[in-house]
PDB file of N, CA and C in Angstrom:
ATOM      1  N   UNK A   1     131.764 -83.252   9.610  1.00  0.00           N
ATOM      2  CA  UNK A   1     133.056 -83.367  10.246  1.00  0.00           C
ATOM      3  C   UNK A   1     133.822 -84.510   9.598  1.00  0.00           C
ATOM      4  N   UNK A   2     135.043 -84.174   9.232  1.00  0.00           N
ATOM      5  CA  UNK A   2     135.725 -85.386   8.941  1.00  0.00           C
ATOM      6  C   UNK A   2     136.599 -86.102  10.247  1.00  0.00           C
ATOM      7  N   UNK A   3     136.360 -87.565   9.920  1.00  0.00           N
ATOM      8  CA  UNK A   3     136.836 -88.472  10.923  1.00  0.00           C
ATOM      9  C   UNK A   3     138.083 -89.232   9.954  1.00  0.00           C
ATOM     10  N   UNK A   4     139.163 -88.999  10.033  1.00  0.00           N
ATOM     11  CA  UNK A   4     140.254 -89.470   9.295  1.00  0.00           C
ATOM     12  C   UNK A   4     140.550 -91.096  10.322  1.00  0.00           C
ATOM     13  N   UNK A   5     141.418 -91.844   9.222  1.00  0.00           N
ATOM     14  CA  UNK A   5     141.385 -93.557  10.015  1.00  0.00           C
ATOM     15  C   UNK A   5     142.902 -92.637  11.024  1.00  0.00           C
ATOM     16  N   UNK A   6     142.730 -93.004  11.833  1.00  0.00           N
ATOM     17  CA  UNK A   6     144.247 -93.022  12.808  1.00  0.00           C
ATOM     18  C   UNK A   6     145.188 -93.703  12.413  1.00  0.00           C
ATOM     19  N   UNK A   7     144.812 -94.549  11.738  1.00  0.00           N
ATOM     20  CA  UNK A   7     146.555 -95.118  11.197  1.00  0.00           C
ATOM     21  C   UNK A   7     147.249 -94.368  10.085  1.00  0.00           C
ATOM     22  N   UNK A   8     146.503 -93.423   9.372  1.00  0.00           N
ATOM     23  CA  UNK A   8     146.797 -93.224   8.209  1.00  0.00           C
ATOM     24  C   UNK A   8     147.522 -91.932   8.665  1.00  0.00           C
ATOM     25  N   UNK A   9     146.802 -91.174   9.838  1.00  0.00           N
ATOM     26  CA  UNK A   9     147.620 -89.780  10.232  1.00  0.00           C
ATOM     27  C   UNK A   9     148.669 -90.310  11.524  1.00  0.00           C
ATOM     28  N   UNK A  10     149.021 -90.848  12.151  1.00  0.00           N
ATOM     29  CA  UNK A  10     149.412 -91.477  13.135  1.00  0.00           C
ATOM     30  C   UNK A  10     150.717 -90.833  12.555  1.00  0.00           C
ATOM     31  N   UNK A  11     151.761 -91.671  11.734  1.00  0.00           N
ATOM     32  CA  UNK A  11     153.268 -91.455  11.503  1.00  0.00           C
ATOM     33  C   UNK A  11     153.266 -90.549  10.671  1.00  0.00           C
ATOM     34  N   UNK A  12     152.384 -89.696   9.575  1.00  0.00           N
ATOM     35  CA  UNK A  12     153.013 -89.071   8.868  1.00  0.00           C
ATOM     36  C   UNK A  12     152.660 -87.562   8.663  1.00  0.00           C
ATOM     37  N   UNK A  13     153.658 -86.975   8.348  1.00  0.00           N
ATOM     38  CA  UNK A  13     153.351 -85.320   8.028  1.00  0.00           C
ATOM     39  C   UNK A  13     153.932 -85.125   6.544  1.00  0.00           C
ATOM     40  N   UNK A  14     152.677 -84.283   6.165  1.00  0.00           N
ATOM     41  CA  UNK A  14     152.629 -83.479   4.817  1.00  0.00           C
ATOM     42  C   UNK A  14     152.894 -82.385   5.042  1.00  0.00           C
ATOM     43  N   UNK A  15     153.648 -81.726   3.355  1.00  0.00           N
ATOM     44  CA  UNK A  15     153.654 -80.828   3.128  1.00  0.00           C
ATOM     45  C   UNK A  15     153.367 -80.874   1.683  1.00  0.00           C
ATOM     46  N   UNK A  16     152.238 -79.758   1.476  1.00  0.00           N
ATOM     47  CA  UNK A  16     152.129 -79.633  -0.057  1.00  0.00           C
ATOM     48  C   UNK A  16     151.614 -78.372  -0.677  1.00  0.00           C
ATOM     49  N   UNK A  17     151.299 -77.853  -1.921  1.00  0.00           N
ATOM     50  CA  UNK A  17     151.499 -76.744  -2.772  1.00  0.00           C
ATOM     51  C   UNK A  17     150.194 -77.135  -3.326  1.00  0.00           C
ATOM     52  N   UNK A  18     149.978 -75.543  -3.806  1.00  0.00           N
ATOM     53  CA  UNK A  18     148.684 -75.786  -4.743  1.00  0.00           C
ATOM     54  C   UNK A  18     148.495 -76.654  -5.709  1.00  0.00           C
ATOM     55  N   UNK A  19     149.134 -77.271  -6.380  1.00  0.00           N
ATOM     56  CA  UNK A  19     149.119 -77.912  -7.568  1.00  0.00           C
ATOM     57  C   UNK A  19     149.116 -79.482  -7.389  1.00  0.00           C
ATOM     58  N   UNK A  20     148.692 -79.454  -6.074  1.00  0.00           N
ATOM     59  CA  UNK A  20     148.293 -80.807  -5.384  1.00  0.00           C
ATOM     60  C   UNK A  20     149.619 -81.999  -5.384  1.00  0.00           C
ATOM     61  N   UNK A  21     151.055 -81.247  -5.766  1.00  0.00           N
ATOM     62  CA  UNK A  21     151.683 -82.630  -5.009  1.00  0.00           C
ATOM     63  C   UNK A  21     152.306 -82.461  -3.292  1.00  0.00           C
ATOM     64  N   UNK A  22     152.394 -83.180  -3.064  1.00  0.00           N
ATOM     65  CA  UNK A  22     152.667 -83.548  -1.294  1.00  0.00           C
ATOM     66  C   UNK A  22     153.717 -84.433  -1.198  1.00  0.00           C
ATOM     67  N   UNK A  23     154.483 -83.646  -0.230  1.00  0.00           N
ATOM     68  CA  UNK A  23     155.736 -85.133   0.184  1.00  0.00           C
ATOM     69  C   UNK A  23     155.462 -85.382   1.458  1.00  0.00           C
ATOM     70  N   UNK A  24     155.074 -86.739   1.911  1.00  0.00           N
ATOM     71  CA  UNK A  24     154.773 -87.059   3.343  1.00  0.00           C
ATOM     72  C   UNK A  24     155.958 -88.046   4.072  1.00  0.00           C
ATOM     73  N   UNK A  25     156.219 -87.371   5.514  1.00  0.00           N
ATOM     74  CA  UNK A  25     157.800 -87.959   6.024  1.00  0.00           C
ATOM     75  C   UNK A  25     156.472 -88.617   7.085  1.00  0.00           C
ATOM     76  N   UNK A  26     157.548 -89.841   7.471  1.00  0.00           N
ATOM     77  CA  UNK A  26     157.389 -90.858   8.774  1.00  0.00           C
ATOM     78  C   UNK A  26     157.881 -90.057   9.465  1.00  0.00           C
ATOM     79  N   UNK A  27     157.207 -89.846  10.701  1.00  0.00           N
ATOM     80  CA  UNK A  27     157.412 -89.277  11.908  1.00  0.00           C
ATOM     81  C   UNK A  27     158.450 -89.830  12.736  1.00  0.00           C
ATOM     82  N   UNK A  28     158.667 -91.469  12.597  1.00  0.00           N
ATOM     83  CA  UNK A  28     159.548 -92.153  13.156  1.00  0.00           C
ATOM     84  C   UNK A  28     161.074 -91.848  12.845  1.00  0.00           C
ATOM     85  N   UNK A  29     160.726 -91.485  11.364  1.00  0.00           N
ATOM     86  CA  UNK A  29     162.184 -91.129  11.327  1.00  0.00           C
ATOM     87  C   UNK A  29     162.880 -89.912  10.989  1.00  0.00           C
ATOM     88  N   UNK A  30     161.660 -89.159  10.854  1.00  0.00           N
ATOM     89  CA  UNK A  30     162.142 -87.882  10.654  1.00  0.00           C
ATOM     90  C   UNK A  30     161.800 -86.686  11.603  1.00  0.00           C
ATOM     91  N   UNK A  31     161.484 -86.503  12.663  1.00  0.00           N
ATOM     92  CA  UNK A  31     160.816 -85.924  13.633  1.00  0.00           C
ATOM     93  C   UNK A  31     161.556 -85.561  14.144  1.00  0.00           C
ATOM     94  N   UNK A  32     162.013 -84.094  13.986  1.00  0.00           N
ATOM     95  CA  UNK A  32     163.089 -83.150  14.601  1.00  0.00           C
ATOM     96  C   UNK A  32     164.320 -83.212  14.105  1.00  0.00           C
ATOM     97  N   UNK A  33     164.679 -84.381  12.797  1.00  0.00           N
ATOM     98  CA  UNK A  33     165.528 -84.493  12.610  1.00  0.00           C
ATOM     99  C   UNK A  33     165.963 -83.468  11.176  1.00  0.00           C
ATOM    100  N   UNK A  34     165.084 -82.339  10.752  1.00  0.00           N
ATOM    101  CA  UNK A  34     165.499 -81.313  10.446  1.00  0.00           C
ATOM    102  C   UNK A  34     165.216 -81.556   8.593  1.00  0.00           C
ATOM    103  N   UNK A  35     164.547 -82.874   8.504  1.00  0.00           N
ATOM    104  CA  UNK A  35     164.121 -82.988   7.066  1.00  0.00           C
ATOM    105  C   UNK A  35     163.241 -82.554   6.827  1.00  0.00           C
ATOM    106  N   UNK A  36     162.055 -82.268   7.356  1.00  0.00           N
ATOM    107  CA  UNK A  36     160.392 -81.270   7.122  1.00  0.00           C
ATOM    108  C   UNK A  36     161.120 -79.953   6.510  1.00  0.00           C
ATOM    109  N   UNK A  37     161.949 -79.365   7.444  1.00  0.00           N
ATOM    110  CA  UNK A  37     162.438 -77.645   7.153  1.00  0.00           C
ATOM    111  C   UNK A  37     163.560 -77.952   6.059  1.00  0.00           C
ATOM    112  N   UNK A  38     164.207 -78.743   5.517  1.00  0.00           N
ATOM    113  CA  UNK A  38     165.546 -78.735   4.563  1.00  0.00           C
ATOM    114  C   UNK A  38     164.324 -79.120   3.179  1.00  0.00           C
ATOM    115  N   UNK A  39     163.082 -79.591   3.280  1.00  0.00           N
ATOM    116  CA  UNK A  39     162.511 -80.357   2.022  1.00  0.00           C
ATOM    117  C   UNK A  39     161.120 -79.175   1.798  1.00  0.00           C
ATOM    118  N   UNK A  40     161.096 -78.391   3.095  1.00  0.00           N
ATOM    119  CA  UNK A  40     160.186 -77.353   2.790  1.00  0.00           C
ATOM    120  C   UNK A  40     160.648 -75.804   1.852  1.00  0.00           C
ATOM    121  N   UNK A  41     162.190 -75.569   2.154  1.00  0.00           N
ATOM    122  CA  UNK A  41     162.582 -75.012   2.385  1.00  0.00           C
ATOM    123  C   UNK A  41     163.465 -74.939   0.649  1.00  0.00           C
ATOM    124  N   UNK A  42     163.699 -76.179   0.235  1.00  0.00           N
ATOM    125  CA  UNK A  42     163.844 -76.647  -0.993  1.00  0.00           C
ATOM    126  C   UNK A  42     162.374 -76.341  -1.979  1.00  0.00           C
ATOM    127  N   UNK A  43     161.672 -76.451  -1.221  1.00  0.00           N
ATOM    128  CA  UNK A  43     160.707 -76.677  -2.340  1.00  0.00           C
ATOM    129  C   UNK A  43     160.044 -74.586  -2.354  1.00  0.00           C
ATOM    130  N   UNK A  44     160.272 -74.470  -0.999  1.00  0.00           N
ATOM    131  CA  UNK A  44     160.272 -72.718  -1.775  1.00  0.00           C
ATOM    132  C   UNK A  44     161.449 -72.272  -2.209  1.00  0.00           C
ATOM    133  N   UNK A  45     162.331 -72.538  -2.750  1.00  0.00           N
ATOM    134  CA  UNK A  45     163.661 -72.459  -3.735  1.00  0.00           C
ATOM    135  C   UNK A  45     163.218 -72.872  -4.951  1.00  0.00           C
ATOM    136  N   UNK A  46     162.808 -73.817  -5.194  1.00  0.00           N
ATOM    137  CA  UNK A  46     162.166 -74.460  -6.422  1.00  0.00           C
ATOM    138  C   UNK A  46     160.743 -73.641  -6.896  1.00  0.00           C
ATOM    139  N   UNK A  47     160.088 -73.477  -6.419  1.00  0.00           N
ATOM    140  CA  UNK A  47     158.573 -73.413  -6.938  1.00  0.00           C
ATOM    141  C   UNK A  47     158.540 -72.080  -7.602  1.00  0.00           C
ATOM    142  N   UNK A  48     159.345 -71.116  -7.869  1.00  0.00           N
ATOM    143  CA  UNK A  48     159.685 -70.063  -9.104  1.00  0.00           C
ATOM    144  C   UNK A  48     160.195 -70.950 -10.098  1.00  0.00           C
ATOM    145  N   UNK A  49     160.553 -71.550  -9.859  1.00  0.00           N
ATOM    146  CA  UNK A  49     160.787 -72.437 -11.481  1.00  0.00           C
ATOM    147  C   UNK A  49     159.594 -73.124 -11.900  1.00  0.00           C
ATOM    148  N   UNK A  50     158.935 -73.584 -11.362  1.00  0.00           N
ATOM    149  CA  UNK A  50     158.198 -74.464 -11.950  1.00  0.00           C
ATOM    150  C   UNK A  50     156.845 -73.699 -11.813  1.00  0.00           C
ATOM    151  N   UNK A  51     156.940 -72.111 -11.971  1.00  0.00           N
ATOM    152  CA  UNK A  51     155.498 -71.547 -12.477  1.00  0.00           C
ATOM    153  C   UNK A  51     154.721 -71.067 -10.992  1.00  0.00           C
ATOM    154  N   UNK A  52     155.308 -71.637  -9.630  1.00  0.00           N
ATOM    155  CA  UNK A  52     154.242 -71.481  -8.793  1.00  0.00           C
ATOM    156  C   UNK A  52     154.345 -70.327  -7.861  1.00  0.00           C
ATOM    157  N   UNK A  53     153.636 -69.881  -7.455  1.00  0.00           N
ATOM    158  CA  UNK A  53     153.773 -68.539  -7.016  1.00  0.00           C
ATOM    159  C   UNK A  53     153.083 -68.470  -5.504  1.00  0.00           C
ATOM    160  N   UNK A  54     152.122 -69.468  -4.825  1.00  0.00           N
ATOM    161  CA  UNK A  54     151.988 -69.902  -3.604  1.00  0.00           C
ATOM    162  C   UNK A  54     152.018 -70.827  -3.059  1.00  0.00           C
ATOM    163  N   UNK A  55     152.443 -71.228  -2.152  1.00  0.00           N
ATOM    164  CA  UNK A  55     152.635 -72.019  -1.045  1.00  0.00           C
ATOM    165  C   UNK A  55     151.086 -72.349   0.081  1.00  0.00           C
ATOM    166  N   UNK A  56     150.903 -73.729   0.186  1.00  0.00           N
ATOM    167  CA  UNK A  56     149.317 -73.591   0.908  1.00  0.00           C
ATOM    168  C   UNK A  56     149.865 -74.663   2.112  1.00  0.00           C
ATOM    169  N   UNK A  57     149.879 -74.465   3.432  1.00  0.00           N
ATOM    170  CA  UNK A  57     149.935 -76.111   3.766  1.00  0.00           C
ATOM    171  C   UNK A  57     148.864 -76.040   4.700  1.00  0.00           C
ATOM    172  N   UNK A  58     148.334 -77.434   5.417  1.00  0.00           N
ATOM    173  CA  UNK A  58     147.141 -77.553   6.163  1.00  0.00           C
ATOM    174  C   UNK A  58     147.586 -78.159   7.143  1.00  0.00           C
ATOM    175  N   UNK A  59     147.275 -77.892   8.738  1.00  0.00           N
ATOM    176  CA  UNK A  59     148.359 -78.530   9.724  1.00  0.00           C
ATOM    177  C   UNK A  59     147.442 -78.173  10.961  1.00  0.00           C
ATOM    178  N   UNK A  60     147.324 -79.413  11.458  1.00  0.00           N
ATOM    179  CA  UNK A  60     146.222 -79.203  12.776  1.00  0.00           C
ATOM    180  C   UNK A  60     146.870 -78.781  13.433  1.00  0.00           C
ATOM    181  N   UNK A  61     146.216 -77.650  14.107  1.00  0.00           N
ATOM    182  CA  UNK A  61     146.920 -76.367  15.395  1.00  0.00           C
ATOM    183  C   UNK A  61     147.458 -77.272  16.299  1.00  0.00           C
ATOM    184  N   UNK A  62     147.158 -78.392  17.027  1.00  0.00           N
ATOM    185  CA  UNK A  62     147.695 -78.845  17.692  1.00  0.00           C
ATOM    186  C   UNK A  62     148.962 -78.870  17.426  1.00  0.00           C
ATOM    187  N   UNK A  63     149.136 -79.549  16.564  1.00  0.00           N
ATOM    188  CA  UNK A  63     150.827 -79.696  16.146  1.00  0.00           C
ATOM    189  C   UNK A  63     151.923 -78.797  16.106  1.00  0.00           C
ATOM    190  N   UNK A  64     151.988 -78.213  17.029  1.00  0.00           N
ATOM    191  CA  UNK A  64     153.181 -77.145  17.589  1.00  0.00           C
ATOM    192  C   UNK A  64     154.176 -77.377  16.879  1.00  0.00           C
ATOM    193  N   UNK A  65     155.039 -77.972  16.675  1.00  0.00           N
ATOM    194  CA  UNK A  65     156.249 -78.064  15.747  1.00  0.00           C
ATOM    195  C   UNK A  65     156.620 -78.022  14.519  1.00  0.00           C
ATOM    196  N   UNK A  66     155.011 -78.234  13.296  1.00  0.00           N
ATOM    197  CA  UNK A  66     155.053 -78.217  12.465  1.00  0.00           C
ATOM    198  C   UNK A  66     154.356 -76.687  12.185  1.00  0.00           C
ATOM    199  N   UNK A  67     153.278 -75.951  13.050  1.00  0.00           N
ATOM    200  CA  UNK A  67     153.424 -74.655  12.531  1.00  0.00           C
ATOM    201  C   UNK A  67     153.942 -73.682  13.148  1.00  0.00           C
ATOM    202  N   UNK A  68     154.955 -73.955  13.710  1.00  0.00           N
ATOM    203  CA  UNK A  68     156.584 -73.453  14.112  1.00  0.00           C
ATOM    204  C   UNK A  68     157.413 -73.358  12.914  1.00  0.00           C
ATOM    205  N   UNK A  69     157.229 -75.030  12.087  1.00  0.00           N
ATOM    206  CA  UNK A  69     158.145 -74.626  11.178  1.00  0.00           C
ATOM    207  C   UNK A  69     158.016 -73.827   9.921  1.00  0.00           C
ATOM    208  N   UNK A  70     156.741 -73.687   9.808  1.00  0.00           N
ATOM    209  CA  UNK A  70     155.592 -73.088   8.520  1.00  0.00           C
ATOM    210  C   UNK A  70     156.011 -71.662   8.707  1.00  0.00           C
ATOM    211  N   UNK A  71     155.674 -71.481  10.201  1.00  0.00           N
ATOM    212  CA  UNK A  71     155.655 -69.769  10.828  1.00  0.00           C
ATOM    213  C   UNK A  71     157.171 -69.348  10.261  1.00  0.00           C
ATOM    214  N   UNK A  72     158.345 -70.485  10.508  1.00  0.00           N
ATOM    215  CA  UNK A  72     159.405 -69.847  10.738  1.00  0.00           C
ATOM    216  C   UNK A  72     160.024 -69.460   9.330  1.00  0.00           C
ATOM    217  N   UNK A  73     158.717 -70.209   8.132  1.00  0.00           N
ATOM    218  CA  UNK A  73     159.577 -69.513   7.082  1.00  0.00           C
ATOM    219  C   UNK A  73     158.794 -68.812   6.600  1.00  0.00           C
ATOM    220  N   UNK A  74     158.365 -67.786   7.485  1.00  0.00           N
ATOM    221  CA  UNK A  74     157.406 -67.132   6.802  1.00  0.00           C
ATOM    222  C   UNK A  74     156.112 -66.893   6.259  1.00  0.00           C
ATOM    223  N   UNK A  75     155.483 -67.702   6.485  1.00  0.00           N
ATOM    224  CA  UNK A  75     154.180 -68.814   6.096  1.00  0.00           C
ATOM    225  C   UNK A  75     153.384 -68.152   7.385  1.00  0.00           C
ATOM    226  N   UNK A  76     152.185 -67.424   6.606  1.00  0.00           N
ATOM    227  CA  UNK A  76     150.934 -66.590   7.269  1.00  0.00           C
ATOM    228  C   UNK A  76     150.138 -67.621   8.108  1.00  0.00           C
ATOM    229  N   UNK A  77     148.991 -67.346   8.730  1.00  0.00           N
ATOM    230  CA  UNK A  77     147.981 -67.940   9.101  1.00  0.00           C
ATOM    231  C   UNK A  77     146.999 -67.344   8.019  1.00  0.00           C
ATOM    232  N   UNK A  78     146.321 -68.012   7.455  1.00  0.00           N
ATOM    233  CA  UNK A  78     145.318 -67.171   6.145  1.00  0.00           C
ATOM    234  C   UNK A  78     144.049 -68.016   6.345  1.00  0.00           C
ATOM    235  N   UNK A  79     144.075 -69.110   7.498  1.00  0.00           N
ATOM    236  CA  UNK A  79     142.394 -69.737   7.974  1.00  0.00           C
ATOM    237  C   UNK A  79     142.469 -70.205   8.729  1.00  0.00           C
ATOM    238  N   UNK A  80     141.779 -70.524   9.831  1.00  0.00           N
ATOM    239  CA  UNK A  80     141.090 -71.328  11.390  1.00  0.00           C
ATOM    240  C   UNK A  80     139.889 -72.370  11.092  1.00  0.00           C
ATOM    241  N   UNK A  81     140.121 -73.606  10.810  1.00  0.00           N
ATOM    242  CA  UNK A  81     139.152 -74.080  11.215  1.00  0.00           C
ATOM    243  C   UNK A  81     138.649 -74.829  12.311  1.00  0.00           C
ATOM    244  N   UNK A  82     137.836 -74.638  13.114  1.00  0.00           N
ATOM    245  CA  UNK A  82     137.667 -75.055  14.189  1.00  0.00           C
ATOM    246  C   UNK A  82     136.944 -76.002  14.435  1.00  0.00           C
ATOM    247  N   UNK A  83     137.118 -77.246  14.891  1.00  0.00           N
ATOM    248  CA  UNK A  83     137.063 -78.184  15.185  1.00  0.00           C
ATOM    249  C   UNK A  83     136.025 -79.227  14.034  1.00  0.00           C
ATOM    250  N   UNK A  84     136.742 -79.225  12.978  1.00  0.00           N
ATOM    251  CA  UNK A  84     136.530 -80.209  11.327  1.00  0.00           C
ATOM    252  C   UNK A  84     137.032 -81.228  11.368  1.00  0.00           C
ATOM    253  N   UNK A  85     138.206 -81.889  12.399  1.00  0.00           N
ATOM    254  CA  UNK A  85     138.441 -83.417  12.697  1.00  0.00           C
ATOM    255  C   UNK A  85     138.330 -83.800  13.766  1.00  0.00           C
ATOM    256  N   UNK A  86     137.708 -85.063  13.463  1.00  0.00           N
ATOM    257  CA  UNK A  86     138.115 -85.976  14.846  1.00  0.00           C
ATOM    258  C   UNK A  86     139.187 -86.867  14.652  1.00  0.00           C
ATOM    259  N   UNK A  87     140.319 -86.937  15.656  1.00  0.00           N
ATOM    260  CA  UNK A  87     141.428 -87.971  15.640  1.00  0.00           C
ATOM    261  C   UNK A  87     141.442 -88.402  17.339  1.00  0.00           C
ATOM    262  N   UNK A  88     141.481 -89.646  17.247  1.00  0.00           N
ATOM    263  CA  UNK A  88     141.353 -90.224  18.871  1.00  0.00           C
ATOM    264  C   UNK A  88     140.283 -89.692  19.318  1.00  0.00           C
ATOM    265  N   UNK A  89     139.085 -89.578  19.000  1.00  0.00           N
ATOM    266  CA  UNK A  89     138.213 -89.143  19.698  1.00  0.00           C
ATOM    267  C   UNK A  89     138.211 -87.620  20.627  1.00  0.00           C
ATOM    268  N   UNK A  90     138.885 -87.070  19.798  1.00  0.00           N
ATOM    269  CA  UNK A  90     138.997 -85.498  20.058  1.00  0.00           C
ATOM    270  C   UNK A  90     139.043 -84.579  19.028  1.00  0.00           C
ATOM    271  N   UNK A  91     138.229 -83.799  19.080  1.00  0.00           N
ATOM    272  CA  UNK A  91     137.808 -82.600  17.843  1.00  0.00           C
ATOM    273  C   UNK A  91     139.437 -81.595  17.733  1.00  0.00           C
ATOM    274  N   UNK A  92     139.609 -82.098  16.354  1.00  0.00           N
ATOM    275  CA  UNK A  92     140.888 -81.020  16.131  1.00  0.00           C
ATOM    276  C   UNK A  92     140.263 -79.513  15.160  1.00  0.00           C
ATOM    277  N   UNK A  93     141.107 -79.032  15.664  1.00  0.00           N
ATOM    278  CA  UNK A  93     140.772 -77.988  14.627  1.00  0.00           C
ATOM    279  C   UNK A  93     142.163 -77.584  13.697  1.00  0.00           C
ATOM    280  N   UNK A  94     141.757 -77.053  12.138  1.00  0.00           N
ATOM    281  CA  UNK A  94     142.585 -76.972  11.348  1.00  0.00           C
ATOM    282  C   UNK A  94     143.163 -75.519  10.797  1.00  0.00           C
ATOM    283  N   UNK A  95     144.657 -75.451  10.663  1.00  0.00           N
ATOM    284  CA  UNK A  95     145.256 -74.507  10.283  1.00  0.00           C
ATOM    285  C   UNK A  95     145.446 -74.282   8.909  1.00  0.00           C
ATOM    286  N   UNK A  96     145.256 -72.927   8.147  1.00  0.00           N
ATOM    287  CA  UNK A  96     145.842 -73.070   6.775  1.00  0.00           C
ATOM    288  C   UNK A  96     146.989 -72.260   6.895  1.00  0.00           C
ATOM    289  N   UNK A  97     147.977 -72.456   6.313  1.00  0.00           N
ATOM    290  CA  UNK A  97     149.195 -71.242   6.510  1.00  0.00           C
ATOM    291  C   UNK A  97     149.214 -71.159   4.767  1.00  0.00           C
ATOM    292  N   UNK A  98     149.631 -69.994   4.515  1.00  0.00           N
ATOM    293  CA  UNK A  98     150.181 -69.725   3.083  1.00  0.00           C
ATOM    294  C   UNK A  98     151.267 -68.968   3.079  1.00  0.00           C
ATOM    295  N   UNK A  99     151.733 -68.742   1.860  1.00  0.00           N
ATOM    296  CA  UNK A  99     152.987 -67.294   1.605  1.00  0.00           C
ATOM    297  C   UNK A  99     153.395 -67.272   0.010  1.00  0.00           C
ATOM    298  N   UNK A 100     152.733 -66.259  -0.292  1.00  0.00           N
ATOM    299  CA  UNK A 100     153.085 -65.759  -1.696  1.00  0.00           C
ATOM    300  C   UNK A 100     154.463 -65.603  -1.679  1.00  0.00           C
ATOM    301  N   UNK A 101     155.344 -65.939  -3.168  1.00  0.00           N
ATOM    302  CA  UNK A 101     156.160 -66.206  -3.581  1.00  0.00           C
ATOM    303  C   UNK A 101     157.015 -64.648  -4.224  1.00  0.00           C
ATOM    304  N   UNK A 102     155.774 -63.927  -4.740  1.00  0.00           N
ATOM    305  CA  UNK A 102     156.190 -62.707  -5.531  1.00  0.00           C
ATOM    306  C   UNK A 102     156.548 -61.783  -4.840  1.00  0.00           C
TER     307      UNK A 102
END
């Protein structure tokens, strides 16, 4: 099981692509304020240019808002993992969403 430090997931959310880069927003300041979906949303506009053809992100089920926003562009459920973190002393379990490009 992975036990991630709480400070490190506390403020921030990722989003990232196979090719392993990630842009991670502060929660403080960006949380509902509509930059996750304008920078996700950019980057599936972009990623036919630059060769890539899927989209992967990883997002603990808990987090209702972020695979709301995954769902809302389209972005599958393609894995369940069930309960692979602990954060605060509670077993999360993890989402994979994807969506082919072609």
């Amino acid at each position: 099981m992975i036990s991630p430090k709480r400070d490190m997931l506390r403020n921030l959310v990722v989003l990232a692509h196979p090719d392993g880069k990630s842009a991670w927003l502060d929660q403080g300041g960006a949380q509902g304020g509509g930059i996750g979906g304008r920078l996700l949303s950019r980057a599936l506009e972009r990623a036919p240019a630059l060769g890539l053809t899927t989209l992967v992100g990883f997002i603990f089920a808990h987090n209702g808002p972020s695979v709301a926003l995954f769902e809302g562009l389209r972005f599958a459920r393609w894995g369940h993992l069930p309960r692979v973190a602990r954060l605060d002393g509670v077993e999360r379990d993890l989402l994979i969403l994807g969506r082919r490009l072609d």
